[in-house]
Protein backbone atom coordinates (compact mmCIF):
# COMPACT_ATOMS: atom_id res chain seq x y z
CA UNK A 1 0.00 0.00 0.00
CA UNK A 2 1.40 3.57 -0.69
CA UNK A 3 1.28 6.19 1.42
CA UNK A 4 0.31 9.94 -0.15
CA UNK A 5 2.13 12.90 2.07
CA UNK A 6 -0.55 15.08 3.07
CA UNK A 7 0.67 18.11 1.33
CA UNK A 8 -0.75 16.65 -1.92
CA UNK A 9 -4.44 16.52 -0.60
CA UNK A 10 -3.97 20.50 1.04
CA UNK A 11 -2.15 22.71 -1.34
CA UNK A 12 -4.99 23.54 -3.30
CA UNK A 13 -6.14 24.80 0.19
CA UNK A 14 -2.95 27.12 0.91
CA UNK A 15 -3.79 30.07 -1.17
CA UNK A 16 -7.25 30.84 0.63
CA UNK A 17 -5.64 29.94 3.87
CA UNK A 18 -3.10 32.57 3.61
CA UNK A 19 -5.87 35.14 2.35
CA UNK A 20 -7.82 34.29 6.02
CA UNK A 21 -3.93 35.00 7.72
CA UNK A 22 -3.69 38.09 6.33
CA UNK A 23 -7.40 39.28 6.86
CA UNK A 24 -6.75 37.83 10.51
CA UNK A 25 -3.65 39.92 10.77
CA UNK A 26 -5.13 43.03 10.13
CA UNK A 27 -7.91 42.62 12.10
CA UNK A 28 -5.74 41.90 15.03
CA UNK A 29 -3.65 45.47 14.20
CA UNK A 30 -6.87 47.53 14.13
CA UNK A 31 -8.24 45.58 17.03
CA UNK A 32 -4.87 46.52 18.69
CA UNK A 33 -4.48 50.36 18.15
CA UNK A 34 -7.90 51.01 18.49
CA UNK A 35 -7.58 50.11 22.20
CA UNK A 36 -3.81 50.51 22.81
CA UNK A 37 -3.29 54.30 21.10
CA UNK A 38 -5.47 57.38 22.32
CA UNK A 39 -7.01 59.21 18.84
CA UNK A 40 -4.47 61.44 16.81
CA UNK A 41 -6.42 64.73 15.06
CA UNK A 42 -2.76 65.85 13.65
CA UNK A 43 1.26 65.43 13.73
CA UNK A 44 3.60 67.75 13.76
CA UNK A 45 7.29 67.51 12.36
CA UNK A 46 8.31 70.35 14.32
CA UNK A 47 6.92 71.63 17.90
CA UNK A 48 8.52 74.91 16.76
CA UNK A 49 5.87 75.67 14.01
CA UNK A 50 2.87 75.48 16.93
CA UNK A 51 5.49 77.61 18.76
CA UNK A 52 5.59 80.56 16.16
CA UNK A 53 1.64 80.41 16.16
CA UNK A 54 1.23 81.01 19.98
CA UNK A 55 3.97 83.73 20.05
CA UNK A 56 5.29 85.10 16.80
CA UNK A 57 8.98 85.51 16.54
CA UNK A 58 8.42 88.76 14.19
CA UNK A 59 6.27 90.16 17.48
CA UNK A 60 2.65 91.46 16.92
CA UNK A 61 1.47 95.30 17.51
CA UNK A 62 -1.55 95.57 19.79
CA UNK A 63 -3.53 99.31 18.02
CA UNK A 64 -3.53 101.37 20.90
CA UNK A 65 -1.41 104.12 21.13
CA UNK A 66 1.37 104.70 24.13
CA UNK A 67 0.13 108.27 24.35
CA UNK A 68 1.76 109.98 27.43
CA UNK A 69 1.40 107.06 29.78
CA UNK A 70 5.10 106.63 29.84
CA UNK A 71 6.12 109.91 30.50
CA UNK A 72 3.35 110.43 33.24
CA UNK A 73 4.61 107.30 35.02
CA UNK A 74 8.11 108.95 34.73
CA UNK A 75 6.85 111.98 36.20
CA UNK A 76 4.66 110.48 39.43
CA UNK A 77 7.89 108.33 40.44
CA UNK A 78 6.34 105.40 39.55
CA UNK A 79 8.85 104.42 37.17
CA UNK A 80 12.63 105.40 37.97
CA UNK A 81 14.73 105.18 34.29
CA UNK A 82 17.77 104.49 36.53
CA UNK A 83 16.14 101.59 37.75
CA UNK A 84 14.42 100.55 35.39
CA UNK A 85 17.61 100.56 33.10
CA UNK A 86 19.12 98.40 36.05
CA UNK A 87 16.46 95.98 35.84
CA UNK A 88 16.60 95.24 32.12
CA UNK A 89 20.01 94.92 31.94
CA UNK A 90 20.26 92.05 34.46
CA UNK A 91 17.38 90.63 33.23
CA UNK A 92 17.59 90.50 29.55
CA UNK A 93 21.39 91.98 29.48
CA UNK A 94 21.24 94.93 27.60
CA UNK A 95 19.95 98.58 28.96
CA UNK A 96 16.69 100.91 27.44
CA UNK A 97 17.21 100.77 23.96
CA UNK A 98 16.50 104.45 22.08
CA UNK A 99 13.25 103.72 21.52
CA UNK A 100 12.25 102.83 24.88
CA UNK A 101 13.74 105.99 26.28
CA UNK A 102 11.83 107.87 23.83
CA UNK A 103 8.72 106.93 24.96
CA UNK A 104 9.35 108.72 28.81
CA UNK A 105 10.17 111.87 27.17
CA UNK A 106 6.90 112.83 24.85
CA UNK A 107 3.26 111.74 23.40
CA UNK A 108 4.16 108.74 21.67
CA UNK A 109 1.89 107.85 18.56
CA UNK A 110 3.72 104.47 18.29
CA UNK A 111 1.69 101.35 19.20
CA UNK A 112 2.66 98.92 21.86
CA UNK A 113 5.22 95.90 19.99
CA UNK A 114 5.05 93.09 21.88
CA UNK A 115 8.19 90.08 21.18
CA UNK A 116 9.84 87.95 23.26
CA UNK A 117 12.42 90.22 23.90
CA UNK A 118 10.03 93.31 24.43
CA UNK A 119 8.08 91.21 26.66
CA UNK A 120 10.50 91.98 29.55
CA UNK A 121 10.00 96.27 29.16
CA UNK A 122 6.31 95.94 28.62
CA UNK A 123 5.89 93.77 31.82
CA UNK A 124 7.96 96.40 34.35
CA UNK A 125 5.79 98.78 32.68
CA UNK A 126 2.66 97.43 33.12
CA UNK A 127 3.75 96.31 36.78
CA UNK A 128 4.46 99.59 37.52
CA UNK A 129 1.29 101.22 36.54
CA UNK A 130 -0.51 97.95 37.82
CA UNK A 131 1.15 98.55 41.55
CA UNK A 132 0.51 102.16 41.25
CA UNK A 133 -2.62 103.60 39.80
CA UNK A 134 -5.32 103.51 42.74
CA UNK A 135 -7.83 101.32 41.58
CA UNK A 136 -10.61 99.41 43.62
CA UNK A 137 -10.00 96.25 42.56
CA UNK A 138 -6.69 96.81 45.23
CA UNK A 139 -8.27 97.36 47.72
CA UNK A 140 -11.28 94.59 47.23
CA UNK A 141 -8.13 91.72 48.01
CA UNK A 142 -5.78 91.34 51.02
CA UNK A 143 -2.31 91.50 49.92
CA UNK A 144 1.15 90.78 50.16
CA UNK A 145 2.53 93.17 47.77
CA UNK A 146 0.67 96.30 49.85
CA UNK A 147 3.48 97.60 51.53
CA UNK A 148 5.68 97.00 48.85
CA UNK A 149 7.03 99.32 45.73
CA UNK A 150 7.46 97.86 42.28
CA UNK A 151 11.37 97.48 41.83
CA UNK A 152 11.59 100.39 38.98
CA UNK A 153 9.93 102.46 41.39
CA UNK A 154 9.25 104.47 44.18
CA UNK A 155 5.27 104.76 43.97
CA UNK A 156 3.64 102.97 46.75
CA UNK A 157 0.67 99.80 45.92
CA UNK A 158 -2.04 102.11 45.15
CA UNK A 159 -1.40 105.22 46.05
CA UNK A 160 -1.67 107.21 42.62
CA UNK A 161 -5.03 107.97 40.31
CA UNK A 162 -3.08 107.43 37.14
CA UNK A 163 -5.86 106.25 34.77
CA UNK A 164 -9.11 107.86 36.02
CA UNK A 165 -11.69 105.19 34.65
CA UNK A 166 -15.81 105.56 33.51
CA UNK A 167 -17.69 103.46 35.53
CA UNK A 168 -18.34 101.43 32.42
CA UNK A 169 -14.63 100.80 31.75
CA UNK A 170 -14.33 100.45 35.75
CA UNK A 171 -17.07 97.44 35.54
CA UNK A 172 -14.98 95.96 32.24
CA UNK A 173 -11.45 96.22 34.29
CA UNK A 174 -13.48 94.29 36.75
CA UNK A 175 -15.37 92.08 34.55
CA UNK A 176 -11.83 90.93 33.04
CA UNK A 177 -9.45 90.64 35.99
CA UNK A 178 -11.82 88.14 37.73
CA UNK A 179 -12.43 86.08 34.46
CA UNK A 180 -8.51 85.86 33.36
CA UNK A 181 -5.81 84.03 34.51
CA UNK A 182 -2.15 82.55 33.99
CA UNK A 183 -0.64 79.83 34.21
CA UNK A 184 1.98 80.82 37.36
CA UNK A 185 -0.98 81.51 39.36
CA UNK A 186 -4.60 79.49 40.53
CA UNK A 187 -6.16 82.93 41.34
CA UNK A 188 -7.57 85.81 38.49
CA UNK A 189 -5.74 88.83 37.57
CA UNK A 190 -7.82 90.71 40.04
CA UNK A 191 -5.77 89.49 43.11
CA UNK A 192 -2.24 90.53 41.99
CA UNK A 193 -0.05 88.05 43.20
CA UNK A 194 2.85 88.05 41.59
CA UNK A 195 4.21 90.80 38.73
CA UNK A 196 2.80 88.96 35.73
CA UNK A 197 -0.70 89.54 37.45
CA UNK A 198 0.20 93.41 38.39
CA UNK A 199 1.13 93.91 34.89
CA UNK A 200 -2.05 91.93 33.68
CA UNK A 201 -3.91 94.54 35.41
CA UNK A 202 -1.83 97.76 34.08
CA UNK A 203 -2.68 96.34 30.68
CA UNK A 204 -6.26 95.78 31.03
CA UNK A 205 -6.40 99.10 32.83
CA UNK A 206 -4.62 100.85 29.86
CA UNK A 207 -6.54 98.94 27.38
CA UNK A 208 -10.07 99.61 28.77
CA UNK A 209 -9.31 103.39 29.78
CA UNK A 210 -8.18 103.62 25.76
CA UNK A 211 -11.42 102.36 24.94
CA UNK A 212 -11.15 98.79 23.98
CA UNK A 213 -13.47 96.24 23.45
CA UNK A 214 -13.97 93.27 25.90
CA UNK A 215 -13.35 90.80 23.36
CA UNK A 216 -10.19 92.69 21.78
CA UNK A 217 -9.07 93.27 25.60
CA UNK A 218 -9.18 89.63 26.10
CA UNK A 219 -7.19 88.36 22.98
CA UNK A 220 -4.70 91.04 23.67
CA UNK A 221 -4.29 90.23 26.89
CA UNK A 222 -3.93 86.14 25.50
CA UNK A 223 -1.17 87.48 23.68
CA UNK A 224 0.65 88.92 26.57
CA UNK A 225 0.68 85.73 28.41
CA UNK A 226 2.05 83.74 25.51
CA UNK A 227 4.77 85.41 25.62
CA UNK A 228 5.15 85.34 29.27
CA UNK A 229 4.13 81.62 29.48
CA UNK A 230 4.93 80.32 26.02
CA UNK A 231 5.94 76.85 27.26
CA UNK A 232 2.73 76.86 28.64
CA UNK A 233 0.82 77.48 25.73
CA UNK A 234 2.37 75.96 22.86
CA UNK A 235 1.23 73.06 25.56
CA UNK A 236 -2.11 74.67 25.70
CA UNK A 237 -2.35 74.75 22.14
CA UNK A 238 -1.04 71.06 21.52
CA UNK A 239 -3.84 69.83 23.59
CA UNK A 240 -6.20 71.92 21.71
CA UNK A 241 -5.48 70.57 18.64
CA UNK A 242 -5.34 66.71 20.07
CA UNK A 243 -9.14 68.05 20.31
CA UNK A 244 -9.45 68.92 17.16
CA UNK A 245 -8.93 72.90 17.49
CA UNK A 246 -6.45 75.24 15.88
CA UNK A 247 -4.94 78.02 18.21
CA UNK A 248 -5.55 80.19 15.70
CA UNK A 249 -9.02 80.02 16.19
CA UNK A 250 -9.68 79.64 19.63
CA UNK A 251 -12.05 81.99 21.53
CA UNK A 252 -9.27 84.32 23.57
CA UNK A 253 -11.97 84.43 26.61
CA UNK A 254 -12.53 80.86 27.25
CA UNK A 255 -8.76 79.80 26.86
CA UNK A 256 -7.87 82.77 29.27
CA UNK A 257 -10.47 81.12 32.03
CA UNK A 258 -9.81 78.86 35.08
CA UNK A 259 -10.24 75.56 32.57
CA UNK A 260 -7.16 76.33 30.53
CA UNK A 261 -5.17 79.50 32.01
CA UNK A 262 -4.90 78.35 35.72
CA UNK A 263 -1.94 77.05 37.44
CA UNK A 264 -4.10 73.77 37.97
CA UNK A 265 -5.72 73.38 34.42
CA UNK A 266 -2.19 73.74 33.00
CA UNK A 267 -0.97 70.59 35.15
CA UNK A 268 -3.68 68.80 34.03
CA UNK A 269 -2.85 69.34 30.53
CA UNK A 270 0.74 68.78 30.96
CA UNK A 271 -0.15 65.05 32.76
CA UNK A 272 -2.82 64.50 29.59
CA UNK A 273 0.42 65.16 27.31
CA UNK A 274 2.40 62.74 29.55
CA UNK A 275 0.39 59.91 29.44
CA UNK A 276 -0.72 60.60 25.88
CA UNK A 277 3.02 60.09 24.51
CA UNK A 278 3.27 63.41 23.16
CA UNK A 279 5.52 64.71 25.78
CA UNK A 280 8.48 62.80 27.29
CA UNK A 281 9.09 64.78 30.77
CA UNK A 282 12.79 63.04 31.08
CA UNK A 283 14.36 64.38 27.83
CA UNK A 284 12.00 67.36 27.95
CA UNK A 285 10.67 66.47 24.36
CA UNK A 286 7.72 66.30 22.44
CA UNK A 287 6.98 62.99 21.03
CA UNK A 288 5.09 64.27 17.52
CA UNK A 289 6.36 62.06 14.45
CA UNK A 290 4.35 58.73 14.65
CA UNK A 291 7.58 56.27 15.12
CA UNK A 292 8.74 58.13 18.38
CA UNK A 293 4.98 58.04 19.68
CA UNK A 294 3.80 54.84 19.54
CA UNK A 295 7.00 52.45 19.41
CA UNK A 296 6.01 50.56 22.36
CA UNK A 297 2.73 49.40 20.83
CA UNK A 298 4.06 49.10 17.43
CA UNK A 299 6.80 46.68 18.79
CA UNK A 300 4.41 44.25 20.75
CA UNK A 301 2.36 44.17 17.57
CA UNK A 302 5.51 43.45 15.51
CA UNK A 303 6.21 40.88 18.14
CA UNK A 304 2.48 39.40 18.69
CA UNK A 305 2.93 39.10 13.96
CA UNK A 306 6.25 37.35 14.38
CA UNK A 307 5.20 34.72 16.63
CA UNK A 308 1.69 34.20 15.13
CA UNK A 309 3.86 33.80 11.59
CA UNK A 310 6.22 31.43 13.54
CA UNK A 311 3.67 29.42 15.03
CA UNK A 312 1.91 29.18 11.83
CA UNK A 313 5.05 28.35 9.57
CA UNK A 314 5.79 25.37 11.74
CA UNK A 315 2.27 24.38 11.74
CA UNK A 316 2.72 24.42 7.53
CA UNK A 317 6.44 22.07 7.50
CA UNK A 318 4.55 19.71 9.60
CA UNK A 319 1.53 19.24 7.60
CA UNK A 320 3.53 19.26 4.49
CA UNK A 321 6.33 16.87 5.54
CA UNK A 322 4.57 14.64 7.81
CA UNK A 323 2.64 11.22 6.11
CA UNK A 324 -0.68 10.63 7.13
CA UNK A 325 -2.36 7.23 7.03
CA UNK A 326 -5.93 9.07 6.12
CA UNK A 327 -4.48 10.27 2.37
CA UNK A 328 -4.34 6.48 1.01
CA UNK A 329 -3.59 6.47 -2.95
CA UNK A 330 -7.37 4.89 -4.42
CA UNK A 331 -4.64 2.90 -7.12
CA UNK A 332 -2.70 1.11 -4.22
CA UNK A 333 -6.41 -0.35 -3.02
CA UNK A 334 -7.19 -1.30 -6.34
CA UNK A 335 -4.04 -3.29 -6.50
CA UNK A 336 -4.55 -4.43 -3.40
CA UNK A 337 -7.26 -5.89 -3.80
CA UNK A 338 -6.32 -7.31 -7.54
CA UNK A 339 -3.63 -9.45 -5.06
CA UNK A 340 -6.33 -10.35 -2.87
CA UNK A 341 -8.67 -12.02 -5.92
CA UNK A 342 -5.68 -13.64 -7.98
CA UNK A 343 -4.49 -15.56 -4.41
CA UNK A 344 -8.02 -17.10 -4.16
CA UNK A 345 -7.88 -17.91 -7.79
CA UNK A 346 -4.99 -20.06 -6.78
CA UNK A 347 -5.90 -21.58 -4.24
């Protein structure tokens, strides 16, 4: 009797079989990242291109004019040029530029520039008058700063009516500082903390006693912090768009609020970026390009398709080398039997 291998009887079966294999493989990979990897709305090659969009290396020019609010805070004492010139110069190493000086010694028509290296006058500025000017909001908060001076200064916390106020751009000062924050702080620019919330409040001051609209006054004053806080809100802004929103078009009021602006909210974002692989807090970088985002889960599915094609290739060689007594050859029973009749005959 011969024996057929097995192989014979199956190969007509191999094609579709490898057709199911692949259809199971990639069923198994969607399967996988659907419930491994969190839902991608957009990479980006370079965490410096969401950086120019928060805070634009060219600066931006908010359209309100500096006026003579300079040269009054020069006169009052509530900016010092000598110490002020002091101040920059440690800070950002290099003393008033021309420009700058200009702008204590006449009505300026210019508009306020902010950059990120302008940042650092506007905010002593801005401090100054925020300190300063003898608003209500100062005295509605307890605070720590109210025996103090501002440090290009001699004015004391409050003690000067430098921008006499409407009562409608009094309510709007008042309507903003409690609805803004920044990321530093967990409290609204109406309790002045710090000097990034003083100078909040100089600006909005300045802004609303110029006239300004709520909404401009807001998405000016968005543009202040990201430069102040620009880690913070290209981080902001990366989270935005996991959601499926561009910073460019985000509503200045809501992103300024407690949700997004607040020392808190801004830890919460930074864990979500954490635990979503798009920030690596060891080597401080941001994990954007596919590969360097989801290599853990791509290598235990490159794993889990090795051994399933391992397992299966081995299951193939031993089908198709090993003889199985169910595959009999119908022409070795015929002879078989042929024996069988031509012994009786015989006999």
């Amino acid at each position: 009797m011969r024996i057929k291998p097995k192989w014979v009887g199956i190969h007509y079966k191999c094609g579709w079989q490898k057709i199911k294999l692949k259809i199971a493989a990639l069923l198994l990979a969607g399967l996988f990242f659907s419930q491994v990897t969190p839902t991608v709305q957009a990479f980006y090659g370079d965490i410096d291109d969401l950086r120019e969009e928060v805070a634009p290396s060219a600066g931006v020019s908010i359209p309100v004019e500096w006026g003579d609010l300079p040269k009054k805070l020069r006169m009052l004492g509530v900016i010092n040029l000598t110490l002020l010139n002091e101040s920059l110069s440690e800070i950002r190493g290099y003393d008033l530029t021309a420009d700058e000086r200009s702008l204590f010694y006449g009505n300026s028509t210019g508009f306020i520039h902010l950059d990120s290296e302008g940042k650092i006058f506007l905010m002593y500025v801005f401090w100054a008058l925020g300190l300063a000017n003898n608003n209500t909001i100062l005295n509605q908060h307890a605070h720590m700063f109210q025996n103090y001076t501002s440090p290009v200064g001699q004015a004391k916390y409050g003690s000067i009516e430098i921008l006499r106020l409407t009562a409608e751009q009094q309510a709007l000062v008042e309507d903003v500082a409690l609805n803004s924050y920044r990321p530093c702080c967990n409290v609204p620019t109406a309790v002045t903390d710090c000097s990034h919330g003083f100078a909040a409040l100089g600006l909005v001051e300045f802004l609303a006693f110029k006239g300004m609209a709520r909404e401009d006054i807001f998405r000016n004053l968005l543009l202040f912090n990201s430069y102040w806080f620009t880690d913070q809100y290209v981080d902001i802004a990366l989270f935005l768009e996991e959601q499926g929103q561009s910073w460019k078009q985000v509503n200045s009021t809501q992103i300024l609020g407690y949700s997004y602006s607040s020392l808190e909210a801004f830890q919460t974002i930074k864990k979500y970026l954490v635990e979503s692989n798009l920030y690596d807090p060891l080597s401080e970088k941001y994990l954007l390009d596919p590969l360097s985002r989801y290599w853990q889960p791509i290598l235990i599915l490159l794993t889990t398709i090795f051994a399933i094609s391992t397992v299966m290739l081995a299951w193939f060689l031993w089908r198709r080398w090993t003889p199985d007594e169910e595959y009999v050859d119908s022409e070795g029973t015929a002879d078989e039997d042929s024996e069988v009749q031509s012994s009786r005959i015989h006999l």
